[in-house]
C-alpha atoms as a PDB file:
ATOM      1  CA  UNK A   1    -124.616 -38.993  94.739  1.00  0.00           C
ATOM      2  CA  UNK A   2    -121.575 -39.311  96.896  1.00  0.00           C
ATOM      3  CA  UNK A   3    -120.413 -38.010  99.915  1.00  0.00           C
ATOM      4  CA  UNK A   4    -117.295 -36.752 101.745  1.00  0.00           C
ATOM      5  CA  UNK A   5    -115.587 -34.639 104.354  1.00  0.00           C
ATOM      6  CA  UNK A   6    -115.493 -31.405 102.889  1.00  0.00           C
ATOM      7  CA  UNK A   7    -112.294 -29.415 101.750  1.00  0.00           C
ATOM      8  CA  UNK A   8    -110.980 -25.827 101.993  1.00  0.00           C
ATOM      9  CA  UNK A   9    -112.047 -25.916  98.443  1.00  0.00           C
ATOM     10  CA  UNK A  10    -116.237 -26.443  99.495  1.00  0.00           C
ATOM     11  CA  UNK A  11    -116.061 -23.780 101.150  1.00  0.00           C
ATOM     12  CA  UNK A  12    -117.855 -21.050  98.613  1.00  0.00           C
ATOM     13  CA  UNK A  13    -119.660 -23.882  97.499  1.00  0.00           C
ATOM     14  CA  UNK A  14    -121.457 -24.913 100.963  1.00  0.00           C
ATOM     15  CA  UNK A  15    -122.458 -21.037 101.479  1.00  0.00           C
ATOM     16  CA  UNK A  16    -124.131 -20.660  98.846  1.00  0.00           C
ATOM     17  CA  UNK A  17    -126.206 -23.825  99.021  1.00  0.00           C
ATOM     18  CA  UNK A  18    -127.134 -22.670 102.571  1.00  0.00           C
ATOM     19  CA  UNK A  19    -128.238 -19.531 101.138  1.00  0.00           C
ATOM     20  CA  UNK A  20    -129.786 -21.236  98.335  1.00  0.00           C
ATOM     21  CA  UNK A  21    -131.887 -23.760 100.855  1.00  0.00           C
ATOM     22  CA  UNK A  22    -132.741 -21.329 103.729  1.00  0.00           C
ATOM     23  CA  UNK A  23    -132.752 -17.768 102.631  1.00  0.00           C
ATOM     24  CA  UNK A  24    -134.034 -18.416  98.944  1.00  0.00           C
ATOM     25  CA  UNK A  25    -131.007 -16.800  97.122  1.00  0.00           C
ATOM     26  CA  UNK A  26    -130.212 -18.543  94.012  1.00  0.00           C
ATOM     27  CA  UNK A  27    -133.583 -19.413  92.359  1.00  0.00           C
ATOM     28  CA  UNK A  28    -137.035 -20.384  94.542  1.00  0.00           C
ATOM     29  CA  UNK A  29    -136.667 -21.076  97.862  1.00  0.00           C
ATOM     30  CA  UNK A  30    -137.172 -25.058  98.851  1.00  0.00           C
ATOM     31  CA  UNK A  31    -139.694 -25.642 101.820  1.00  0.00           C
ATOM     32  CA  UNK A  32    -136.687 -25.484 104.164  1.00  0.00           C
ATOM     33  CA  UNK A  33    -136.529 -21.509 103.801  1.00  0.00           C
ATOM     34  CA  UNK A  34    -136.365 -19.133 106.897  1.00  0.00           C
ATOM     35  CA  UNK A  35    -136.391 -16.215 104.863  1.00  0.00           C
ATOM     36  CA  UNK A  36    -139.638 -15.099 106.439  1.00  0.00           C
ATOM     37  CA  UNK A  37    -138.090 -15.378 109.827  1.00  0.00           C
ATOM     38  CA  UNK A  38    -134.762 -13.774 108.942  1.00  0.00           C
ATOM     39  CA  UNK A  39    -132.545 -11.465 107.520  1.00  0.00           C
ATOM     40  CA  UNK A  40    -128.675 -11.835 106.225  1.00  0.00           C
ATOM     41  CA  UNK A  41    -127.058 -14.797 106.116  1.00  0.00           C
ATOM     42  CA  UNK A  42    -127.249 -18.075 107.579  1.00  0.00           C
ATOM     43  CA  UNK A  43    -123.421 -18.860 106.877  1.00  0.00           C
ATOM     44  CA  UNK A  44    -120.619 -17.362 105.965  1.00  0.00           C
ATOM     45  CA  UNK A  45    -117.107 -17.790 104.593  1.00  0.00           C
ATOM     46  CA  UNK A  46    -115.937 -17.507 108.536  1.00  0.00           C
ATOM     47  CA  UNK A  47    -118.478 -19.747 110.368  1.00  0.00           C
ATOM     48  CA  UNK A  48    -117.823 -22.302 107.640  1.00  0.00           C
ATOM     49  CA  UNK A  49    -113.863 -22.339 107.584  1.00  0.00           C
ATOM     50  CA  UNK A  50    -114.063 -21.983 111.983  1.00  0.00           C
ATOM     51  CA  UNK A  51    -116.713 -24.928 111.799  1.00  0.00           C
ATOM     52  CA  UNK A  52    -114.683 -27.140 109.460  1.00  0.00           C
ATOM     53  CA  UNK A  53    -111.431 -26.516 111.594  1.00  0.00           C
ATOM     54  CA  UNK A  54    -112.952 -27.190 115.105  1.00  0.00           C
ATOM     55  CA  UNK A  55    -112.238 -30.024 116.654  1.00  0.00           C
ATOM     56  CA  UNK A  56    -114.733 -32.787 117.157  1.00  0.00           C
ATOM     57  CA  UNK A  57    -116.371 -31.351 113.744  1.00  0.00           C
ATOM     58  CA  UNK A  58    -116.507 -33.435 110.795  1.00  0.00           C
ATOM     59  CA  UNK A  59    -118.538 -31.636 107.794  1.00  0.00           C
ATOM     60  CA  UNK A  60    -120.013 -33.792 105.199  1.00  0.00           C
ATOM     61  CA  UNK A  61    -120.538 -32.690 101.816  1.00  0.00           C
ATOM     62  CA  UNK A  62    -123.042 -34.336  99.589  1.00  0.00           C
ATOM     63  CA  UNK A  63    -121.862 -33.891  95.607  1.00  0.00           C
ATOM     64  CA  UNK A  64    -124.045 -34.589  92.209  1.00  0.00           C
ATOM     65  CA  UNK A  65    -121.481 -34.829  89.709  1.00  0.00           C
ATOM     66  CA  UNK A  66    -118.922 -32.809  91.202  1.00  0.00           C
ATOM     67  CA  UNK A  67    -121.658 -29.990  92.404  1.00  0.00           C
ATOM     68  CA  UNK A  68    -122.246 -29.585  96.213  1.00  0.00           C
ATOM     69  CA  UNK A  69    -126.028 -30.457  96.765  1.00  0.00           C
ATOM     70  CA  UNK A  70    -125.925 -30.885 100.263  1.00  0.00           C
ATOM     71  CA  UNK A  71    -123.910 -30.770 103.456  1.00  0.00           C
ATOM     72  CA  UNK A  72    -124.211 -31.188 107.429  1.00  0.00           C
ATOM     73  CA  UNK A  73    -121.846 -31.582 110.428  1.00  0.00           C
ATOM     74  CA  UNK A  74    -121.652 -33.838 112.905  1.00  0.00           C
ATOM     75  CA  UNK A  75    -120.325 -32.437 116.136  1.00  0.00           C
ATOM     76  CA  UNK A  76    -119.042 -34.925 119.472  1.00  0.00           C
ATOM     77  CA  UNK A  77    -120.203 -33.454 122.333  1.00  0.00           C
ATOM     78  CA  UNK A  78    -118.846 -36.365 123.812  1.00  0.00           C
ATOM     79  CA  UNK A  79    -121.006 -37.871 127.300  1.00  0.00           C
ATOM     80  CA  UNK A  80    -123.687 -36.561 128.157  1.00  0.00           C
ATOM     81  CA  UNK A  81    -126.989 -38.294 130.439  1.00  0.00           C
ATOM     82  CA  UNK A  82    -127.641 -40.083 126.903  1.00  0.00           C
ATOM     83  CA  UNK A  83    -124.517 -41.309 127.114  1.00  0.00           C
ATOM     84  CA  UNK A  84    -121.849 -40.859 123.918  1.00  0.00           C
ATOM     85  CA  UNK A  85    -123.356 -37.626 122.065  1.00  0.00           C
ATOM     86  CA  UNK A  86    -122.861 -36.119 118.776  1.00  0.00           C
ATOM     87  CA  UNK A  87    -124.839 -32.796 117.790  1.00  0.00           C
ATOM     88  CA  UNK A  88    -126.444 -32.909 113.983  1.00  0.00           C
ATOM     89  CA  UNK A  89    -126.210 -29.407 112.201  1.00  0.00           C
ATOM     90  CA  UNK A  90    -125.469 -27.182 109.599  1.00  0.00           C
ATOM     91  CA  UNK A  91    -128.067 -29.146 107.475  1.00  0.00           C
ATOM     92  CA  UNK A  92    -128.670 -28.188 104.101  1.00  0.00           C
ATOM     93  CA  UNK A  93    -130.155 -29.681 100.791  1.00  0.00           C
ATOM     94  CA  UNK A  94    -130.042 -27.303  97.635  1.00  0.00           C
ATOM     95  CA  UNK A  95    -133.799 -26.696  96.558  1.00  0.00           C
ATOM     96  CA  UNK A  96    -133.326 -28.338  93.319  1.00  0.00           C
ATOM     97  CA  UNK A  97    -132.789 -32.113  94.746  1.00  0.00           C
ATOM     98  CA  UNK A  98    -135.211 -31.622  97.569  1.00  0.00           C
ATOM     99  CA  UNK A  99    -137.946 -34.109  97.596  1.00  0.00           C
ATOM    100  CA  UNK A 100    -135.345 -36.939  95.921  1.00  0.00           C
ATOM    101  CA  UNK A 101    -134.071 -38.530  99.638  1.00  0.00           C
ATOM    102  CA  UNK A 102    -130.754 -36.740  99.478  1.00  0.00           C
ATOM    103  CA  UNK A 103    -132.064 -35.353 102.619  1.00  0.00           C
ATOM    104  CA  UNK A 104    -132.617 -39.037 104.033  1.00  0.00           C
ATOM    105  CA  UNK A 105    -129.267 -40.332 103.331  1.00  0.00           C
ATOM    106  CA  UNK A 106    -127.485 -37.321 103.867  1.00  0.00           C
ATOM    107  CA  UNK A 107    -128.950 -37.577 108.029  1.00  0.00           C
ATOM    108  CA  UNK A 108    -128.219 -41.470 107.633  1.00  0.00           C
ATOM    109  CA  UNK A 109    -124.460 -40.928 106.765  1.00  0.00           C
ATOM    110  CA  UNK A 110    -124.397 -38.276 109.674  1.00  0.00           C
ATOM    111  CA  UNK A 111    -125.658 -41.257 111.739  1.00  0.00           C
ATOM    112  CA  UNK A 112    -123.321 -43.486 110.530  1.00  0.00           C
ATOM    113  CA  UNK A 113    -120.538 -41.011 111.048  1.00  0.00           C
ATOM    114  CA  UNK A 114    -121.747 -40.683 114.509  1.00  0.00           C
ATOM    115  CA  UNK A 115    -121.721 -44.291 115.721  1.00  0.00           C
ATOM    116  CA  UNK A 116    -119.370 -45.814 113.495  1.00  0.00           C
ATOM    117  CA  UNK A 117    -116.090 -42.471 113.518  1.00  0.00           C
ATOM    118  CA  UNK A 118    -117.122 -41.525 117.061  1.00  0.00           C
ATOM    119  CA  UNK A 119    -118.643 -43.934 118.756  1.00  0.00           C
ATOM    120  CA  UNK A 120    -121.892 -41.952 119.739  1.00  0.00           C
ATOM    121  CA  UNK A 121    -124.934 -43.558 120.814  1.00  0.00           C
ATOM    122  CA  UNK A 122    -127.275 -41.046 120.645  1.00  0.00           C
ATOM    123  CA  UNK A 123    -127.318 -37.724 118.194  1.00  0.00           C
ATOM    124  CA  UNK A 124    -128.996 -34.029 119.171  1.00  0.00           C
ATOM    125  CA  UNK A 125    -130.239 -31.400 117.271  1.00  0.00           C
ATOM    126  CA  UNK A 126    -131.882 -28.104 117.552  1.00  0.00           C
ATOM    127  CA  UNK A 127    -134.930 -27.001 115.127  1.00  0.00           C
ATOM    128  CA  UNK A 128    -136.841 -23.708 114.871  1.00  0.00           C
ATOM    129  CA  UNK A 129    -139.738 -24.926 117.442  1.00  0.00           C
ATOM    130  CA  UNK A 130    -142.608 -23.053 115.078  1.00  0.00           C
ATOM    131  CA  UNK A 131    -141.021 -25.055 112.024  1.00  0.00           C
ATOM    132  CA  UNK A 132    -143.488 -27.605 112.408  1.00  0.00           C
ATOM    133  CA  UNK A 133    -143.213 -29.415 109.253  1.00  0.00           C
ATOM    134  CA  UNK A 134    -139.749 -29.743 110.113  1.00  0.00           C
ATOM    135  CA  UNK A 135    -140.113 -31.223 113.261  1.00  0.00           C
ATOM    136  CA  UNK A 136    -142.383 -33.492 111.865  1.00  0.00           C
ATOM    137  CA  UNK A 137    -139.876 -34.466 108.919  1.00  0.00           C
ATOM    138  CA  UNK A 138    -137.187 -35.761 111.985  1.00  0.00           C
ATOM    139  CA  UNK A 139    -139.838 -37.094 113.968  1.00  0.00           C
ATOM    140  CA  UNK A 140    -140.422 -39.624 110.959  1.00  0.00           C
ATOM    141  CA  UNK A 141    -136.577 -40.164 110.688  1.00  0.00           C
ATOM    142  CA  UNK A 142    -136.585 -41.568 114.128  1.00  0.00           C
ATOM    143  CA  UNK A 143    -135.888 -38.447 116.396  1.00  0.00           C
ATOM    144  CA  UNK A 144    -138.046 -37.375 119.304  1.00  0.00           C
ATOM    145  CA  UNK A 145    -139.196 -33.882 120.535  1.00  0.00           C
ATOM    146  CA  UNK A 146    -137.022 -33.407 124.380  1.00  0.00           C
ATOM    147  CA  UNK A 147    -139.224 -30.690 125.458  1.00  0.00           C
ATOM    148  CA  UNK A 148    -135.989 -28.608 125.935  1.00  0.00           C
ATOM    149  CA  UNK A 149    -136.832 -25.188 124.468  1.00  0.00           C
ATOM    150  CA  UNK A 150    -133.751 -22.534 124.471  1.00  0.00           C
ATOM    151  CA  UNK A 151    -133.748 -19.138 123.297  1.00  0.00           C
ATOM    152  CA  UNK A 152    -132.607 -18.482 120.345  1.00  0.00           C
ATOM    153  CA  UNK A 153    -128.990 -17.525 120.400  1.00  0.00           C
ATOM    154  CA  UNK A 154    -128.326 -13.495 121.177  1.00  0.00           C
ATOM    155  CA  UNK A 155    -125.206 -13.478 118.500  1.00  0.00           C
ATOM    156  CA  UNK A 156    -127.587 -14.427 115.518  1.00  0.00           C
ATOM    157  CA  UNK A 157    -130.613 -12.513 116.765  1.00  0.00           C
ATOM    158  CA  UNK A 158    -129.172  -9.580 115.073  1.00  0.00           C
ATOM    159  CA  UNK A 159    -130.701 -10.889 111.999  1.00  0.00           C
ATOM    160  CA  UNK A 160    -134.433 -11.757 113.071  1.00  0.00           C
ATOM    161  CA  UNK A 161    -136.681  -9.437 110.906  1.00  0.00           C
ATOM    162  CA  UNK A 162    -138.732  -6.922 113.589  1.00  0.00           C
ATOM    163  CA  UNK A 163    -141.333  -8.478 115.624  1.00  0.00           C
ATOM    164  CA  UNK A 164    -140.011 -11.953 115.143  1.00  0.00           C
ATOM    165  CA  UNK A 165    -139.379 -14.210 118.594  1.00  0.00           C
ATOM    166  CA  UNK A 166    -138.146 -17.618 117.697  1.00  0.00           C
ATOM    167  CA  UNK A 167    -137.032 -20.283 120.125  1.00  0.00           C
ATOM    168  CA  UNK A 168    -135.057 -23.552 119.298  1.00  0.00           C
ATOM    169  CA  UNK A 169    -136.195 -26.973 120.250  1.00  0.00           C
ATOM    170  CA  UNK A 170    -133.976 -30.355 120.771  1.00  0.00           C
ATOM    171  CA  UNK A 171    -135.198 -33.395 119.432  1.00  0.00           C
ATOM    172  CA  UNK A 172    -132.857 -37.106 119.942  1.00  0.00           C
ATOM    173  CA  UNK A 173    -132.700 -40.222 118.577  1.00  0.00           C
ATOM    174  CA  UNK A 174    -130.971 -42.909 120.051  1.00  0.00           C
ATOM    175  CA  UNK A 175    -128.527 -44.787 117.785  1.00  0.00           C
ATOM    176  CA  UNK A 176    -128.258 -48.638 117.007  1.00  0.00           C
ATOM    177  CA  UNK A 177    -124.902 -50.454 118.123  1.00  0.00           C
ATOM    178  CA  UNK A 178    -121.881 -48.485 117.718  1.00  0.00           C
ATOM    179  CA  UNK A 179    -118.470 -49.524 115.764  1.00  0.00           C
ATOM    180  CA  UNK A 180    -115.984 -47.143 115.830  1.00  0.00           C
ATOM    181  CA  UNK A 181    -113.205 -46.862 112.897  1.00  0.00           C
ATOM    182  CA  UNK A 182    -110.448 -45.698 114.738  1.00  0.00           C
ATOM    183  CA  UNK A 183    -107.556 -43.207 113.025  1.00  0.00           C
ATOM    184  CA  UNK A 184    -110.259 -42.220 110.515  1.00  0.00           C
ATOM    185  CA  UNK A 185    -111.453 -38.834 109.410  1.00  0.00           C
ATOM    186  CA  UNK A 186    -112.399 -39.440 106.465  1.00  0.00           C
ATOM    187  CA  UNK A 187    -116.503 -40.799 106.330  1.00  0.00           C
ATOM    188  CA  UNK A 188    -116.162 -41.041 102.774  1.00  0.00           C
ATOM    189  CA  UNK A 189    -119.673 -43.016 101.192  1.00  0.00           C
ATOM    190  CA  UNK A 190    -121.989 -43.296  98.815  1.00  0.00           C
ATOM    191  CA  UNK A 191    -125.626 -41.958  99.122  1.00  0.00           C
ATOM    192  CA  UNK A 192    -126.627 -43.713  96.971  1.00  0.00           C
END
């Protein structure tokens, strides 16, 4: 498997392997799915195109011969108190790979972009805080539970099915040493 920054062209591609991996559309759900938690989509055609365009973003596609199996971004949020930060999201591994460590080296390139294209010593994320098997899947990677809990954001709450509270939670991991490529955007690698 290979991976790259994505393309205009990924962009159809990418929402429907979100859909695929966290709302169950497109065959069986993986273990990843939220659809008991939500309703509609998880991406769209918009968020993707606004996310790819946004500077500080770089999205990383993951390809099986020449099908998009996975994808993530990798955000700067430049210094924080943990010193150079980037923000891991938009994570996503299609339900027919899962179990095969695409999800492994697809966070370990999104590391790599992180130290080596921005210079970041430390990477953030949010999880579902009631996704514990999730939590415990990063925890094993290397990342560690903050205790910051945040609501979950009011523009996306629109689709939580009735009765349904849920609440993110940030988890770090500090990065090793840092080399940064300058003039590159391109964190084209090989998974492996």
């Amino acid at each position: 498997m290979e991976s790259r920054t994505a393309t205009e062209d990924d962009v159809d591609a990418i929402v429907a392997l979100v859909a695929h991996a966290y709302r169950g559309t497109g065959g069986e759900p993986g273990w990843t799915t939220e659809a008991h938690l939500f309703t509609g989509p998880r991406a769209d055609a918009a968020l993707v195109r606004e996310t790819m365009r946004s500077p500080g973003n770089t999205l990383i596609v993951a390809e099986d011969h020449g099908t998009v199996v996975g994808c993530c971004t990798v955000t700067d949020q430049g210094e924080t108190d943990q010193g150079r930060t980037a923000y891991f999201g938009l994570f996503a591994v299609s339900p027919n790979v899962q179990g095969a460590g695409l999800g492994k080296a697809l966070l370990a390139e999104a590391e790599r972009v992180a130290r080596e294209v921005l210079g970041a010593t430390a990477m953030i994320m949010t999880v579902i805080s009631t996704r514990d098997d999730l939590l415990a899947w990063y925890e094993r990677r290397g990342y560690r539970r903050t205790g910051e809990i945040t609501p979950f954001p009011a523009e996306h709450a629109v689709f939580l099915r009735p009765g349904v509270v849920v609440e993110l939670e940030t988890l770090a991991k500090q990065l090793g040493g840092t080399t940064v490529i300058h003039g590159t955007d391109d964190p084209s690698r090989a998974l492996g």
